[in-house]
Protein backbone atom coordinates (compact mmCIF):
# COMPACT_ATOMS: atom_id res chain seq x y z
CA UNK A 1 0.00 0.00 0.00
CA UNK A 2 2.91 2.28 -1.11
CA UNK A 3 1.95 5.66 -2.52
CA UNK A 4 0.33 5.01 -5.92
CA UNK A 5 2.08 6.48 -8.71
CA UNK A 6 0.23 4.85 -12.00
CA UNK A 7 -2.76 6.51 -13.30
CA UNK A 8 -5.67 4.98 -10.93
CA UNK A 9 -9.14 4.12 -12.53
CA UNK A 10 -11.90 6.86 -12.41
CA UNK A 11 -15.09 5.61 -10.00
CA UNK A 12 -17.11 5.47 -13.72
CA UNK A 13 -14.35 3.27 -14.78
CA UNK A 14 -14.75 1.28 -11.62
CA UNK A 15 -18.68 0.95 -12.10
CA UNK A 16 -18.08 -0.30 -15.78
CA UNK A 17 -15.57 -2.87 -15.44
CA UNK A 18 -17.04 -4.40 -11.94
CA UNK A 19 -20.71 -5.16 -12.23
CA UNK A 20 -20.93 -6.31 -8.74
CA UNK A 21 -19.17 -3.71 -7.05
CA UNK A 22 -22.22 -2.31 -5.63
CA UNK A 23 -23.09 -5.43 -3.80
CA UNK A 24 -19.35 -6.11 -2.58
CA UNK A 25 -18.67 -2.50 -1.18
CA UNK A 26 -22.09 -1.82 0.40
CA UNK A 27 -23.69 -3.65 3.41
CA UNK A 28 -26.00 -3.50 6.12
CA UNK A 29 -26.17 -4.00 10.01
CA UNK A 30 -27.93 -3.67 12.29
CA UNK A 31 -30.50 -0.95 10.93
CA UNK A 32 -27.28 0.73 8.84
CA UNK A 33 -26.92 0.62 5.43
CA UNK A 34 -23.05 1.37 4.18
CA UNK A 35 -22.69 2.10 0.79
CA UNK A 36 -18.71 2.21 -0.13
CA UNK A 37 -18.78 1.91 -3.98
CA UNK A 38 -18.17 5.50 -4.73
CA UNK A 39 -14.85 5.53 -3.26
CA UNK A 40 -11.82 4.97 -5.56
CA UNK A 41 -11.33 1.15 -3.83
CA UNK A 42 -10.58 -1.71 -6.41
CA UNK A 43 -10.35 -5.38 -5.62
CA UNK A 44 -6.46 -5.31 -6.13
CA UNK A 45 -6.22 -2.58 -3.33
CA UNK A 46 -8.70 -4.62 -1.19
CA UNK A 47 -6.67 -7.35 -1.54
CA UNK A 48 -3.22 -5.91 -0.77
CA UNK A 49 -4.88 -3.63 2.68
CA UNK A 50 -5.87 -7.65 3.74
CA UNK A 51 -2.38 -8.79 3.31
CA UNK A 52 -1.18 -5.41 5.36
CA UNK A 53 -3.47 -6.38 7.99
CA UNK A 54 -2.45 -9.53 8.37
CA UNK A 55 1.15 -8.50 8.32
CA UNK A 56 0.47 -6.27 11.06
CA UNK A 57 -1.91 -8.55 13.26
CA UNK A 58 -4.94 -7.11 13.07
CA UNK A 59 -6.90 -10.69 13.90
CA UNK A 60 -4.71 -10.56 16.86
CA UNK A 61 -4.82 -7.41 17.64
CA UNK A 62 -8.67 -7.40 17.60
CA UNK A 63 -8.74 -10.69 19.19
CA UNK A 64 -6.56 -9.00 22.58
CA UNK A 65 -9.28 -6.31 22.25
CA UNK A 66 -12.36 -8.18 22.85
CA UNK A 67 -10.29 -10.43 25.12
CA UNK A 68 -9.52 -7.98 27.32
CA UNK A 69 -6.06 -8.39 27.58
CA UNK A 70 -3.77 -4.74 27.52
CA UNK A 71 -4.12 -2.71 23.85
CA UNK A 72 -3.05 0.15 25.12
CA UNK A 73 0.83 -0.96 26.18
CA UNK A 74 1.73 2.87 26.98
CA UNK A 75 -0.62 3.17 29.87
CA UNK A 76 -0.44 -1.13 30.39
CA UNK A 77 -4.10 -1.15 30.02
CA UNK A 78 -6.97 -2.85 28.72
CA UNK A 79 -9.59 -0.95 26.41
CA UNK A 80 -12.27 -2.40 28.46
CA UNK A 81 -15.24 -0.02 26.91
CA UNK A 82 -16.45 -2.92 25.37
CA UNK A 83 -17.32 -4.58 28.15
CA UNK A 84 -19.86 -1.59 28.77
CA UNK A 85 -21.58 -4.11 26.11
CA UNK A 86 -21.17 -7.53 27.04
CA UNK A 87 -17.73 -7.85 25.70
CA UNK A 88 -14.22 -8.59 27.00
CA UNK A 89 -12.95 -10.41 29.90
CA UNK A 90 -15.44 -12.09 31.52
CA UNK A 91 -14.60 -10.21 35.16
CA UNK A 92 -14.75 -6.81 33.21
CA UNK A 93 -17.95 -7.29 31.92
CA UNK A 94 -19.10 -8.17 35.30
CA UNK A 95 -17.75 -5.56 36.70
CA UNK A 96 -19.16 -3.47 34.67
CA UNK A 97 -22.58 -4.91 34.70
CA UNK A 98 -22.16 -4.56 38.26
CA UNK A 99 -21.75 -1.03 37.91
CA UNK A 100 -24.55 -0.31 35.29
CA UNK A 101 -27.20 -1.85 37.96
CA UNK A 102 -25.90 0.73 40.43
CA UNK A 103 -26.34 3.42 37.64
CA UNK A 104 -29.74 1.91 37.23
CA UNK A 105 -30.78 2.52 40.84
CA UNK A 106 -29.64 5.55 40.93
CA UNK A 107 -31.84 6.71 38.25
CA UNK A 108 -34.65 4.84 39.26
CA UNK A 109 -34.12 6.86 42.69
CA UNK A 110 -34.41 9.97 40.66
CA UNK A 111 -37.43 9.04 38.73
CA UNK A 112 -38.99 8.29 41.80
CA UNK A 113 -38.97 11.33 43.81
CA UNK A 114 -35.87 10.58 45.90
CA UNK A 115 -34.32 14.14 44.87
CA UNK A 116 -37.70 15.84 44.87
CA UNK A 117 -39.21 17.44 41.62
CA UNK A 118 -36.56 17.46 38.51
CA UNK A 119 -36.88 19.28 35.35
CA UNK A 120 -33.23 19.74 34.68
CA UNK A 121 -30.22 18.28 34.67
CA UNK A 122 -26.79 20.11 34.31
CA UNK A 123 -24.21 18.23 32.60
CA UNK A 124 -20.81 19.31 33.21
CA UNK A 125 -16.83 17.52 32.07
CA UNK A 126 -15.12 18.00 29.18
CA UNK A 127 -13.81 16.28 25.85
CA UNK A 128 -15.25 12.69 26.08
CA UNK A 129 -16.83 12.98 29.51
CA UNK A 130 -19.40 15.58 27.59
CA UNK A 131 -19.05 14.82 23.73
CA UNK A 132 -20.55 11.93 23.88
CA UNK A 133 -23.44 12.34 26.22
CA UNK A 134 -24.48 15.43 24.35
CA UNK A 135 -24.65 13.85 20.56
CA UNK A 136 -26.86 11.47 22.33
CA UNK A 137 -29.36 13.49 24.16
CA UNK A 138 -29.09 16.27 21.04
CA UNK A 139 -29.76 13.70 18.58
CA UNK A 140 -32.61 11.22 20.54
CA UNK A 141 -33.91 13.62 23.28
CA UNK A 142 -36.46 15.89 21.50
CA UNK A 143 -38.83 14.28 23.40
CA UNK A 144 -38.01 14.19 26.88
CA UNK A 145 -39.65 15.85 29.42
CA UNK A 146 -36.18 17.11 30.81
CA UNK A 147 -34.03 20.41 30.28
CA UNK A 148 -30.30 19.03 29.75
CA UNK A 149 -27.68 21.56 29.32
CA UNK A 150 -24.16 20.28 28.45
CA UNK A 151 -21.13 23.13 30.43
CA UNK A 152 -17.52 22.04 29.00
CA UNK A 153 -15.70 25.43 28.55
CA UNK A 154 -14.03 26.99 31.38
CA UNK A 155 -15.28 30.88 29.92
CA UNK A 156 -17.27 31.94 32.18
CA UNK A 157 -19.88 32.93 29.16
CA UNK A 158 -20.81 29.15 28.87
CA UNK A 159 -21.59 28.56 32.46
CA UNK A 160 -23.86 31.65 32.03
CA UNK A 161 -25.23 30.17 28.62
CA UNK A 162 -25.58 26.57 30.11
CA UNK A 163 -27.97 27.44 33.39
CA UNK A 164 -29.87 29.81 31.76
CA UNK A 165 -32.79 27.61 30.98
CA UNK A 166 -32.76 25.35 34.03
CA UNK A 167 -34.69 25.66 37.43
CA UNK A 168 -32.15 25.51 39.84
CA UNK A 169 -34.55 24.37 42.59
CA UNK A 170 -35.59 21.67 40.56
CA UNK A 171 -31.81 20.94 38.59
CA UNK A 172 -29.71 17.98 39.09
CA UNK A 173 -25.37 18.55 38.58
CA UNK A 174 -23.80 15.91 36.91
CA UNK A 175 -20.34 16.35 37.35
CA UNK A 176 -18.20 13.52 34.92
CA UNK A 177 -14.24 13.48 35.53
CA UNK A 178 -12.24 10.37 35.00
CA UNK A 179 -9.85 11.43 37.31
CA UNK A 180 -11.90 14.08 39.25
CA UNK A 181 -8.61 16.08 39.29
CA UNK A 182 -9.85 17.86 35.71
CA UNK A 183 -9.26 21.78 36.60
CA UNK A 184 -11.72 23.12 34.07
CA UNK A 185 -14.45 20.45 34.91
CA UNK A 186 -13.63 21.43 39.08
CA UNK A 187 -14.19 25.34 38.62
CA UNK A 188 -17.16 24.45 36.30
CA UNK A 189 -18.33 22.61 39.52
CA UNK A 190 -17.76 24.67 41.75
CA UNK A 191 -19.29 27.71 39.59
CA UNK A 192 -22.55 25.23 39.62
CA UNK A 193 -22.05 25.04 43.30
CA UNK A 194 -22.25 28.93 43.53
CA UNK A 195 -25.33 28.81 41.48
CA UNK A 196 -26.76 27.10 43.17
CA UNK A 197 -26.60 28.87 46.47
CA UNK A 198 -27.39 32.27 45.18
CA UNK A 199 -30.48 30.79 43.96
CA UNK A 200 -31.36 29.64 47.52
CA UNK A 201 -31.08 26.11 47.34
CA UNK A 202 -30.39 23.96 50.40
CA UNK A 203 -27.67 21.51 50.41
CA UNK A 204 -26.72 22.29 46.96
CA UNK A 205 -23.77 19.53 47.35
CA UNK A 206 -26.95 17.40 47.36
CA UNK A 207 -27.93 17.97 44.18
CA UNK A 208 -24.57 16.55 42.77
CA UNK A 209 -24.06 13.51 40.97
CA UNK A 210 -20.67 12.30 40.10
CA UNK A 211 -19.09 10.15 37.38
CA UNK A 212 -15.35 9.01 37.87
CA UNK A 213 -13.30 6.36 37.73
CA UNK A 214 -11.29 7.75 40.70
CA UNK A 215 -14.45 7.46 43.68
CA UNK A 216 -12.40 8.26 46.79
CA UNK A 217 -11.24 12.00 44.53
CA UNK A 218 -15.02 12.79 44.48
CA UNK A 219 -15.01 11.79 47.92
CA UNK A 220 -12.60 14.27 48.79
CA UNK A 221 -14.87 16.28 46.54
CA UNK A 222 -17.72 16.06 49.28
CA UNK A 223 -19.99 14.06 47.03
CA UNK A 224 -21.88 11.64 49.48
CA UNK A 225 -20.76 7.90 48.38
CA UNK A 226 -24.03 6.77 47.72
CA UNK A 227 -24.08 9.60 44.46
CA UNK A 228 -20.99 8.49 43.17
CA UNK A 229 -21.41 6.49 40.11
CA UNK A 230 -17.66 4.53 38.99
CA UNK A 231 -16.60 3.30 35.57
CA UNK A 232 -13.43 1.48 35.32
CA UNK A 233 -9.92 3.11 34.26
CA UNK A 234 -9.83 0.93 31.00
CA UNK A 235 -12.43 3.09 29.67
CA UNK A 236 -11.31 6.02 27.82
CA UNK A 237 -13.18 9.19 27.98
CA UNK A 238 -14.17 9.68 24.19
CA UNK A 239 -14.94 5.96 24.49
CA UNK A 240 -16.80 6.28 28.08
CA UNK A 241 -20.49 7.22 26.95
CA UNK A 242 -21.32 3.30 27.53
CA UNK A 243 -20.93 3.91 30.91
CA UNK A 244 -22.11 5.62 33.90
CA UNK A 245 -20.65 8.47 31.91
CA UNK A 246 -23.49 8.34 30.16
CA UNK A 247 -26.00 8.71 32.97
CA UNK A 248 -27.76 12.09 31.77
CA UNK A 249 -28.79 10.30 28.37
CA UNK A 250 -30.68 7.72 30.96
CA UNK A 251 -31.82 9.86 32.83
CA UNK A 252 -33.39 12.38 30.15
CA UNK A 253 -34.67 9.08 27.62
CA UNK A 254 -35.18 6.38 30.56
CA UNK A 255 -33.21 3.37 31.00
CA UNK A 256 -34.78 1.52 28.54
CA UNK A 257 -33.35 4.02 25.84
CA UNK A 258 -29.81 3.51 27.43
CA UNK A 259 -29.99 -0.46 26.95
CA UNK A 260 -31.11 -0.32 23.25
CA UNK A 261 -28.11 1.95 22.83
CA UNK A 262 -25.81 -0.94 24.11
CA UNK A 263 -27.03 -3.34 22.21
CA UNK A 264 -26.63 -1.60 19.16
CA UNK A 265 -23.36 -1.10 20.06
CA UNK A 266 -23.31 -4.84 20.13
CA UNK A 267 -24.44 -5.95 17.11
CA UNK A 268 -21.64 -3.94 15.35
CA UNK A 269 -19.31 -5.31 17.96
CA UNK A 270 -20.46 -8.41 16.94
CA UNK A 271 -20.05 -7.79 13.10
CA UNK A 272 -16.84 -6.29 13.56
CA UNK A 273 -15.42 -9.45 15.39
CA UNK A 274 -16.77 -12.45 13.68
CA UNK A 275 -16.57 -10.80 9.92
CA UNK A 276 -13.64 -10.93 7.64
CA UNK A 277 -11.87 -8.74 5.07
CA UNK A 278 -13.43 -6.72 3.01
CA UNK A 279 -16.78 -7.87 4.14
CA UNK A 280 -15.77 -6.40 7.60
CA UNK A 281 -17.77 -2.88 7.33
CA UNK A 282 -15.16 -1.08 9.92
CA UNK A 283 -11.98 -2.79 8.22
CA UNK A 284 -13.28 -1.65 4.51
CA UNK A 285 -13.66 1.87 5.74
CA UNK A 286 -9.91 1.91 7.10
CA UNK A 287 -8.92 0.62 3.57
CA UNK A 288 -10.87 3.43 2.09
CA UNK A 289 -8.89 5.65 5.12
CA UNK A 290 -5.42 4.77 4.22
CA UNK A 291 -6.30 4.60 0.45
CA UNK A 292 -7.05 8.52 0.49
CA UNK A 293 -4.48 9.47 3.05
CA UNK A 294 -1.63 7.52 1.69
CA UNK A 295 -2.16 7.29 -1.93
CA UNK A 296 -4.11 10.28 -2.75
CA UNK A 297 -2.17 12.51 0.07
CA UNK A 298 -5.80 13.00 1.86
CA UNK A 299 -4.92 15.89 4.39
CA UNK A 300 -8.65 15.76 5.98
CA UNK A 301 -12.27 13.62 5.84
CA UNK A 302 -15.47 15.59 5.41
CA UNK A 303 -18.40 14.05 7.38
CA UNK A 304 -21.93 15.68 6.87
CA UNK A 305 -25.05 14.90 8.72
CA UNK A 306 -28.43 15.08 6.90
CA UNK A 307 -30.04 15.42 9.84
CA UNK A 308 -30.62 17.45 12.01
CA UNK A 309 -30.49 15.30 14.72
CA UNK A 310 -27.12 14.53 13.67
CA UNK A 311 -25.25 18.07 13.82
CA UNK A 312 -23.12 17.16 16.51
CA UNK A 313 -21.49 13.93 14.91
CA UNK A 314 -18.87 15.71 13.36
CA UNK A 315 -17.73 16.68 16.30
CA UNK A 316 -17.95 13.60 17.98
CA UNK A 317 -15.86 12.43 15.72
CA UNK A 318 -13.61 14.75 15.61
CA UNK A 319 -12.15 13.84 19.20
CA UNK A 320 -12.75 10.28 18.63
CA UNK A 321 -10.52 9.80 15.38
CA UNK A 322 -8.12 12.56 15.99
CA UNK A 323 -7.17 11.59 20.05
CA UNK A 324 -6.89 8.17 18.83
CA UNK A 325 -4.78 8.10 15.31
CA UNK A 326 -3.21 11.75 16.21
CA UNK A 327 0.10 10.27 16.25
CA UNK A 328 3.67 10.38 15.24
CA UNK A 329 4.86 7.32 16.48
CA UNK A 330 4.17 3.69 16.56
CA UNK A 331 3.53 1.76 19.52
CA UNK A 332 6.89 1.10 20.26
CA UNK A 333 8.02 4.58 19.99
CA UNK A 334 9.44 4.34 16.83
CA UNK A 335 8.58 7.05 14.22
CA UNK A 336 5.56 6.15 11.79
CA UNK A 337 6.43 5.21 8.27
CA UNK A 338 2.80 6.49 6.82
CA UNK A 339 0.26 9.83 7.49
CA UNK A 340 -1.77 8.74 10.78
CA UNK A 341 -5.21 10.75 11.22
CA UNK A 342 -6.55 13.40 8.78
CA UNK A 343 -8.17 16.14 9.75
CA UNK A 344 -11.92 15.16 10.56
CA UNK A 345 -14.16 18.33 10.20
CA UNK A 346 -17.94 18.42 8.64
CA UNK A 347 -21.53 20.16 8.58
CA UNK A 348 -25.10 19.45 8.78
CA UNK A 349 -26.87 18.77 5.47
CA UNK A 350 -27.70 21.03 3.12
CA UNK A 351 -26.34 24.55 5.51
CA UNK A 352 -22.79 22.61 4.75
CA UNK A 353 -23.51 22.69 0.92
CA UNK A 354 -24.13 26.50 0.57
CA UNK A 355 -20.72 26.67 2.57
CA UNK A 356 -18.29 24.34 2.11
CA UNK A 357 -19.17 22.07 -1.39
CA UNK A 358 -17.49 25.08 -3.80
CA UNK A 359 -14.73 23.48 -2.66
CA UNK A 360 -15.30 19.87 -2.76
CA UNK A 361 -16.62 20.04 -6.78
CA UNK A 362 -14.39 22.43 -7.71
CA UNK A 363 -11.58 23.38 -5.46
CA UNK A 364 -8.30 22.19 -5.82
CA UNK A 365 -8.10 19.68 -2.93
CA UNK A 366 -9.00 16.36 -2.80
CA UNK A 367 -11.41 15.46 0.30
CA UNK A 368 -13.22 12.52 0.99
CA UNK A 369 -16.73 12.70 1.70
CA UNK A 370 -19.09 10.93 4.23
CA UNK A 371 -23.15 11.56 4.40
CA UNK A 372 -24.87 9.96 6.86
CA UNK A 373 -28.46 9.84 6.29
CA UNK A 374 -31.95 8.57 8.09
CA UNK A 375 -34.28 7.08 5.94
CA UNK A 376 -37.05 8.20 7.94
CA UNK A 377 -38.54 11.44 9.64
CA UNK A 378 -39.86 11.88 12.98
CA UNK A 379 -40.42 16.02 12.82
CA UNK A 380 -44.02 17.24 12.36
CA UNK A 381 -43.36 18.92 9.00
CA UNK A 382 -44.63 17.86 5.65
CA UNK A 383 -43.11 15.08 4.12
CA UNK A 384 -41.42 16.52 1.57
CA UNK A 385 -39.23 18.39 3.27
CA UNK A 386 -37.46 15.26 4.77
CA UNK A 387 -37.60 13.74 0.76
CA UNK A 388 -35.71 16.92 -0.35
CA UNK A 389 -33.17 16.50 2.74
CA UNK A 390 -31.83 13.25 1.67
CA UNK A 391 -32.22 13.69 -2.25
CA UNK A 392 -30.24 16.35 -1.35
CA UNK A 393 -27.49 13.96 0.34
CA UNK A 394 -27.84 11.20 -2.81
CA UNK A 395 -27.54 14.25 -5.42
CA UNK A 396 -24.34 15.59 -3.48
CA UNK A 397 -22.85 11.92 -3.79
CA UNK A 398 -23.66 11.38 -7.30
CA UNK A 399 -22.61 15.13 -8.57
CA UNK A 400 -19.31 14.61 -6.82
CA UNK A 401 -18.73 11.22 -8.58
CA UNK A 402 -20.39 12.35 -12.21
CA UNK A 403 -19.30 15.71 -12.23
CA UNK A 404 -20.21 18.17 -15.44
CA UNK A 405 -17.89 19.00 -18.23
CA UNK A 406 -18.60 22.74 -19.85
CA UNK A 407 -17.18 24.53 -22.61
CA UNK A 408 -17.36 27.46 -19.73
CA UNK A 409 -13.63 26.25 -17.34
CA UNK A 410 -15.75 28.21 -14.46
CA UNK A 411 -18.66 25.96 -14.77
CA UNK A 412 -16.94 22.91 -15.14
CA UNK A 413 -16.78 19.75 -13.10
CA UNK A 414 -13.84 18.04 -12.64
CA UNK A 415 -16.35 14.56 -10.92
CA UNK A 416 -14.64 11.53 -9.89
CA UNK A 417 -14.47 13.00 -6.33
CA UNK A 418 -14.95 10.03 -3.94
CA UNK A 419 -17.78 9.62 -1.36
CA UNK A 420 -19.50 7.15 1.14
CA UNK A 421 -23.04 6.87 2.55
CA UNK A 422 -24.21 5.51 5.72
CA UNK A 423 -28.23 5.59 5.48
CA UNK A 424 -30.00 4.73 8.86
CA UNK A 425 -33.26 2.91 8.57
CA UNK A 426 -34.49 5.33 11.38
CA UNK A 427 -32.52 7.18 13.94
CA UNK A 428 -32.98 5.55 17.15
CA UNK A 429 -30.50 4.43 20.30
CA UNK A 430 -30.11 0.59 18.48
CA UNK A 431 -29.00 2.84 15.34
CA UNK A 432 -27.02 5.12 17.07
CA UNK A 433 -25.42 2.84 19.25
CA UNK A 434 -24.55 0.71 16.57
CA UNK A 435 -23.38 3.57 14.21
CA UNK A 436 -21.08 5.04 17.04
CA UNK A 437 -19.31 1.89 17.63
CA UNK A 438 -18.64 1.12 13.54
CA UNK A 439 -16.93 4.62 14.14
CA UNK A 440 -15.13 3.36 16.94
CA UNK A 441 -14.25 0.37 15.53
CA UNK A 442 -12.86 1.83 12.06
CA UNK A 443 -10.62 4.47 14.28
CA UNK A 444 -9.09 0.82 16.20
CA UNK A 445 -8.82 -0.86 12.37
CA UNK A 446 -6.78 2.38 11.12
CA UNK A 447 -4.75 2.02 14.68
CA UNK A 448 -3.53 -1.24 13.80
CA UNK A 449 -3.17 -0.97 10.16
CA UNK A 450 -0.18 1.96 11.30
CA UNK A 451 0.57 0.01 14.15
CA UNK A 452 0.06 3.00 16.63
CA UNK A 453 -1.94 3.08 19.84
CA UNK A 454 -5.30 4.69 19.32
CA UNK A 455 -5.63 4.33 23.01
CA UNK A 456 -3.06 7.04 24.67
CA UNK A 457 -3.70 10.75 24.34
CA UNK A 458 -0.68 12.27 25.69
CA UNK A 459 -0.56 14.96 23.18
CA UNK A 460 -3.63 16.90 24.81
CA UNK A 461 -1.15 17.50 27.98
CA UNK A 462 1.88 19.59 27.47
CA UNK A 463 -0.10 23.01 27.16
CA UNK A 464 -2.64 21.84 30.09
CA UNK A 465 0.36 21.66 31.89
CA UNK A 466 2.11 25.15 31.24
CA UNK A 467 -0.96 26.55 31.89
CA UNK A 468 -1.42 25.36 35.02
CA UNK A 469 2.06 26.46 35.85
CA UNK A 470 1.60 29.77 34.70
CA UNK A 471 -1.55 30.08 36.87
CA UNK A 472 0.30 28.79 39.77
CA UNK A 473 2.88 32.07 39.28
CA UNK A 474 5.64 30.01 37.40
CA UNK A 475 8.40 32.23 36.01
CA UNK A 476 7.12 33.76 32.70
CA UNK A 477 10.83 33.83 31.63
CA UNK A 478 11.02 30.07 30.17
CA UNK A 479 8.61 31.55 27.55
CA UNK A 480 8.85 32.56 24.45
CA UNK A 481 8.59 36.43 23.56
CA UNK A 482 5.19 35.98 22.06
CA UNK A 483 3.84 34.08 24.72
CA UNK A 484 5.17 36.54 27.59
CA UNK A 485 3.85 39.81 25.47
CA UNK A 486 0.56 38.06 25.15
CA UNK A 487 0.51 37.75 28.82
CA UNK A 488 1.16 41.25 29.44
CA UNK A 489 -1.37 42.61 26.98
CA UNK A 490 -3.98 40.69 28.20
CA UNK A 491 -3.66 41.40 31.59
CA UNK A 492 -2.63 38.33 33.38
C-alpha cells in the first residue's frame, strides 16, 4: 500500500468494469446501510490492505481487544469499553454490569422522587466525559420531558449560557471526571455550586451527581458515596459514553433508551469481530482511510449529517478519530512510516452545501466525503421536506462522482471525487449505538493498520500543563517572547 504512482481508474471506470461492485462495497447492520462503492477502492487494493493487515496482526490485535487483555501498552491497560456491552474479559464485563445496575438505581431513585421534583439536569466535564453524552441526548432527546444543558468550557460565558434555561430548585449537577482532578471540569463545579446557592437552594452539594473512575477524589470532593457512580480506568473518555458516563442520556430518555443503545453497540461489535476482510464494514472503511491518506495525500475527511439530529457527529468524531490516530509514532516509539489521522471536520446537510461544497466540486483539494443519512422522519413537517433532505445527500454523492464537463472552465466539473453513505433505517438508540461503535471500531482498524496506539492521548497535555504552571505564578521567563507579550497585553 505504497503511494500510488500509475494513473488509478476513475469511479465510472470502476462501475463499468465491476458489475458487482455495488453489492461487494455496500452492506447493512444492524439498521445501517453502508454504501462504499463510490470511493476509488478496487479489488487489487482490497486485496493488498488484507495482506497489510495480516502482516500487522490485526486478527490478533482485535482478538486481545475483545479479550480484554492490555491494547493500550503505553498506559499497560486494557480498552475495556467494550465490556460496557457484554464484551471482553469475563470479570470486566461483570464488573461493569455490576456497575450499570448501580447506575440503574440511581436513576430509578431519581425518577422516583428521591431528589424531589426534577426538570433539569446540568451536565458538566469535558472532551469525552461531555461529547458523547451530548450527541446522544441532542440527537434522541427531542422528546423528553427534561431540560439538559451540556457546560464544558471553562469561559465563564458558557456557564452563564448553560444554566440559563434550568430551574435551579428543581436541577440535578452531573459532574463527569475520570480522574476528578480535571481543573476546568472542578471550577465548572464549583461555579454550579455557587449557582446554586445564590439561587437559595439547600444543600446544593446534594444535588450533585458524580461520574469518575477515581471514587475516593469525588469523595474528597464532598460528594456523598451513595451519588458516586464509577466506571473502570480501561475506559477512555471519548470511548466512556457506555458507561455511567453516560448517565444524563438515561436519565433524560429512561433506562430503557440507554440499553437499546448498548445493544446496538453490540451488534456492530459483533459484526466487527466475527466478519472478515473486506466484508468487515469497519476494516473496509480503514482501507478506504489509508487509500485517500496515503495514496491520494488526503490531508482531511469531510463528514456531513443530513439530519438534524445529527449536527453534533462531526464533532464527535472529531475527538474520537483525531485523540486516537493523532500520532507520530508507533507503539513502540518508533517514528511512523505512513500519514496517521486526517483532519476530521464536517456540517449538517444542506447549511454545509451553501458553505463548504465550492470546494469539494471544484476546489483544488482532494477530500473525501461521508453523508450519513436517516431514511425516515420523525419532525411534524410535511413530508417533503425530509424527501428533499436526503435527495439532497444522494444528489451531493452522485454530482461529486459524475461531475459536469462545460465549454465554460468556471462551470466545469472536474467529478470523480470520492464519497460514502451511511443511510440509517431510522434514527434511534439501536441505530445510534450501533453507528457510534462502527466509528469506533474503524478508528481501532486504522490504529492497527499503522501500528500506533489509538488508546493514549498524551498529546492533549503539554499546554494543560504550562498553563497550570503559569496560573500557579511560574516564572514567565522560560517563555517565548510571544507568549510573555501576550501575557502582558492581556492582563494576566
Amino acid at each position: 500500500m505504497a503511494a500510488n504512482t500509475k494513473q488509478l481508474a476513475t469511479l465510472d471506470e470502476l462501475f463499468r468494469a465491476e458489475p458487482d461492485r455495488l453489492s461487494r462495497l455496500s452492506h447493512e447492520i444492524a439498521g445501517l446501510y453502508f454504501d462504499w462503492s463510490k470511493t476509488h477502492l478496487d479489488q487489487a487494493f482490497i486485496d493488498a490492505a488484507i495482506q497489510r493487515a495480516e502482516k500487522m496482526g490485526f486478527a490478533a490485535a482485535r482478538d486481545a481487544l475483545f479479550s480484554g487483555a492490555v491494547v493500550n501498552p503505553s498506559e499497560n491497560r486494557p480498552a475495556t469499553h467494550i465490556a460496557e456491552r457484554g464484551s471482553g474479559a469475563p470479570d470486566e464485563v461483570d464488573l461493569a454490569t455490576a456497575r450499570r445496575q448501580r447506575m440503574r438505581a440511581l436513576v430509578d431513585a431519581v425518577e422516583a422522587g428521591a431528589f424531589g421534583d426534577v426538570t433539569g439536569i446540568l451536565h458538566i466535564g469535558i472532551g469525552g466525559s461531555v461529547l458523547g453524552p451530548h450527541l446522544l441526548v441532542d440527537a434522541l432527546g427531542r422528546a423528553s420531558k427534561l431540560e439538559v444543558r451540556f457546560l464544558s468550557n471553562i469561559d465563564g460565558q458558557a456557564v452563564d449560557d448553560a444554566v440559563k434555561a434550568l430551574d435551579p430548585a428543581t436541577t440535578l449537577v452531573v459532574v463527569v471526571s475520570k480522574t476528578f482532578t480535571t481543573a476546568e471540569t472542578l471550577a465548572n463545579m464549583e461555579a454550579a455550586l455557587g449557582w446554586l446557592r445564590e439561587a437559595g437552594v439547600e444543600d446544593p452539594e446534594g444535588r450533585l451527581i458524580a461520574v469518575t473512575a477515581a471514587p475516593e477524589n469525588a469523595l474528597d470532593a464532598g460528594i456523598d458515596e451513595t451519588r458516586i457512580l464509577q466506571f473502570g480506568e480501561g475506559v477512555g473518555g471519548r470511548y466512556s459514553l457506555w458507561s455511567a458516563v453516560g448517565v444524563s442520556f438515561a436519565l433524560a430518555l429512561g433506562w430503557d433508551a440507554f440499553e437499546e443503545l448498548l445493544e446496538g453497540a453490540a451488534e456492530m461489535d459483533r459484526h466487527f469481530r466475527f466478519s472478515d476482510g473486506g466484508a468487515n464494514v469497519p476494516l473496509l472503511a480503514a482501507f478506504a482511510d489509508r487509500l485517500y491518506v496515503e495514496d491520494r495525500g488526503c490531508q482531511s475527511r469531510a463528514v456531513f449529517g443530513y439530519d438534524e439530529r445529527l449536527r453534533l457527529l462531526p464533532f464527535y468524531l472529531q475527538q474520537l478519530e483525531m485523540e486516537s490516530n493523532g500520532k507520530s509514532v508507533t507503539t513502540t516509539g518508533k517514528p511512523v512510516d505512513h500519514p496517521t489521522a486526517p483532519v476530521t471536520w464536517g456540517g449538517t446537510g444542506t447549511d454545509a452545501q451553501h458553505a463548504v461544497f465550492q470546494l469539494l466540486h471544484q476546489g483544488t483539494v482532494l477530500v473525501p466525503v461521508e453523508f450519513v443519512a436517516v431514511r425516515e422522519s420523525e419532525d411534524t413537517q410535511a413530508p417533503e421536506h425530509h424527501r428533499q433532505l436526503v435527495l439532497n445527500a444522494f444528489a451531493q454523492g452522485a454530482a461529486l462522482m459524475q461531475g459536469r464537463a462545460s465549454d465554460d472552465a468556471q462551470r466545469a466539473y472536474p467529478g470523480n471525487r470520492p464519497s460514502s453513505t451511511i443511510l440509517l433505517d431510522r434514527l434511534d438508540p439501536r441505530t445510534l449505538g450501533a453507528l457510534i461503535a462502527f466509528y469506533e471500531h474503524r478508528t481501532f482498524a486504522n490504529a492497527v493498520l499503522l501500528g500506533i496506539n489509538p488508546f493514549d492521548q498524551f498529546g492533549v497535555e503539554l499546554g494543560k500543563q504550562i498553563a497550570r504552571q503559569l496560573s500557579e505564578g511560574a516564572d514567565e521567563d522560560a517563555l517565548d517572547a510571544s507568549t510573555r507579550a501576550l501575557i502582558e497585553r492581556a492582563g494576566l
